[in-house]
Protein backbone atom coordinates (compact mmCIF):
# COMPACT_ATOMS: atom_id res chain seq x y z
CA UNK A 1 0.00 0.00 0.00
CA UNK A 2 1.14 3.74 -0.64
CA UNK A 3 1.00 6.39 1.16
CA UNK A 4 -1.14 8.19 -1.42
CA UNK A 5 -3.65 5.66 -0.91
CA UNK A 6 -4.06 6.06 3.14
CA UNK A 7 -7.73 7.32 4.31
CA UNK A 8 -9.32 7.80 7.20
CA UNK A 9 -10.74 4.49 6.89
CA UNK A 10 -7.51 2.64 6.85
CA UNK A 11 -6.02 4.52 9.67
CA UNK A 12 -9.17 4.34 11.90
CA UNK A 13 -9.03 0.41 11.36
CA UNK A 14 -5.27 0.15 11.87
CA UNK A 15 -5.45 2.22 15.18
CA UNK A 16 -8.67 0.12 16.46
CA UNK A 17 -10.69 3.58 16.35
CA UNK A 18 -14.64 3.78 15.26
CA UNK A 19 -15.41 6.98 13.39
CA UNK A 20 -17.62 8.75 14.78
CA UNK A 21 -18.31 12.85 15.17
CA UNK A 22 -16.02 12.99 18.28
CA UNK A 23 -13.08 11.23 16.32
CA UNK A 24 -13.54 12.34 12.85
CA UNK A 25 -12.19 15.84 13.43
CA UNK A 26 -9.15 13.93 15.48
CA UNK A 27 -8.33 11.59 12.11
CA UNK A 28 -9.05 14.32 9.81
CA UNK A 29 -5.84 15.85 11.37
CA UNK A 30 -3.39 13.27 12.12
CA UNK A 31 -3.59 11.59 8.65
CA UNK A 32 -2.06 14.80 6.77
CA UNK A 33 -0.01 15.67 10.17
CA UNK A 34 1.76 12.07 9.87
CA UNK A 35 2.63 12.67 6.17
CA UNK A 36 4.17 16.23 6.73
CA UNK A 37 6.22 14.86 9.37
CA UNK A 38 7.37 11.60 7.52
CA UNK A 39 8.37 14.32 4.44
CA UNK A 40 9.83 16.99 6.49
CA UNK A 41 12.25 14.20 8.41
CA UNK A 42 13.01 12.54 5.08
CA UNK A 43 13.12 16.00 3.16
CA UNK A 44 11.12 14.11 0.49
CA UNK A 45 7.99 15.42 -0.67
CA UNK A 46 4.80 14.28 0.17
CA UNK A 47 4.42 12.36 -3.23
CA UNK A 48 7.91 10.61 -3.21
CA UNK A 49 6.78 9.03 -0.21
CA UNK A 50 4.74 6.53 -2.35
CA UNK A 51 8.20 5.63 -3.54
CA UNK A 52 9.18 3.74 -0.70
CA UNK A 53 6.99 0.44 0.06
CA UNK A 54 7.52 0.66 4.19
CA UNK A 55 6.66 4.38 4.48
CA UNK A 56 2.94 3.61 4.66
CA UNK A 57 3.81 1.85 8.07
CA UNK A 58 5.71 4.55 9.28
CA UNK A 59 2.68 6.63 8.31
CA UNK A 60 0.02 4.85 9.96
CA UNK A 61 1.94 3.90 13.57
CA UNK A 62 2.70 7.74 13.38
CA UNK A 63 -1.33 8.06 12.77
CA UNK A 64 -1.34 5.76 15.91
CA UNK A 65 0.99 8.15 17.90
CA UNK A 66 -0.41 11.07 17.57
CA UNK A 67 -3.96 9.79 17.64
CA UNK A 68 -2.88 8.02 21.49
CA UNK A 69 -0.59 10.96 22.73
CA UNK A 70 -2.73 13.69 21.40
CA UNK A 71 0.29 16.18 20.74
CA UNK A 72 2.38 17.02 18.42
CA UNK A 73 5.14 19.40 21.04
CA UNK A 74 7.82 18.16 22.23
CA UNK A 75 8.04 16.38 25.30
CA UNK A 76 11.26 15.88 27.61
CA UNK A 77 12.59 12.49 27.14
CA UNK A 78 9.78 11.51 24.04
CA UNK A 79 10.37 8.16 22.88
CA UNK A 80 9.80 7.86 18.57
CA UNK A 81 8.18 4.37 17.40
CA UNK A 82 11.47 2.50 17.10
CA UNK A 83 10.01 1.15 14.28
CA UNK A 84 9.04 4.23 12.62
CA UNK A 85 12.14 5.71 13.39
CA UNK A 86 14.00 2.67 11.45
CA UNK A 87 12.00 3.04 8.35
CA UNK A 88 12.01 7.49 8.17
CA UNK A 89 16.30 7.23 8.60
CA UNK A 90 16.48 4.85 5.98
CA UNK A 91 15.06 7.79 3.73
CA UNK A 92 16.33 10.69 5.05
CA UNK A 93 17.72 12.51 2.29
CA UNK A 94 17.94 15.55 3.58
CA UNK A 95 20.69 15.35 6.11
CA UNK A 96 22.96 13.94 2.62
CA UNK A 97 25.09 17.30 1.47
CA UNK A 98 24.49 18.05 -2.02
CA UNK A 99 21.85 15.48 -2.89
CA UNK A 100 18.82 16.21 -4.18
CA UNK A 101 15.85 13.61 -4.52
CA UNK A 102 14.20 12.57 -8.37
CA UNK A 103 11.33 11.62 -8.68
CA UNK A 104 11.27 8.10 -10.82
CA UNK A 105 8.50 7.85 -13.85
């Protein structure tokens, strides 16, 4: 699955969530909130991240995060998803002097 293919749906399911009027406005917001952070700390754009097979993961246990922890601030001594942390350094480009991510197709 790509990113570009995440809903509401999907991450509602994957984080054990019923949508409802109380949690709509909630997933509404951490969908696009996980994405922006997954491209900022890759310094990929939003639609590269459909490159990369894993990065849908990284989206949704973000989803989970920030739907669980309800902030998006840091906190002293906050702990990142091991997991997700794994799968965004793989693809951090940004932090790579002189490169510059293409696009494929």
């Amino acid at each position: 699955m790509k990113v570009s293919e995440l809903t509401k749906e999907i991450v509602a399911n994957y984080i054990r969530v019923e949508i409802t009027t109380l949690t709509t406005p909630i997933l509404d917001l951490v969908l696009p909130a996980a994405i922006t952070y997954c491209a900022t700390y890759t310094g990929l754009e939003p639609k590269d991240l459909d490159e990369y097979d894993d990065m849908a993961l990284a989206v949704l246990a973000l989803c989970g995060e920030f739907y669980d922890n309800r902030t998006y601030t840091a906190v002293e001594n906050a702990i990142v998803n091991p997991t997700t942390q794994a799968i965004l350094d793989k693809y951090s480009m940004n932090l790579m002097e002189g490169y510059q991510h293409v696009s494929q197709g």
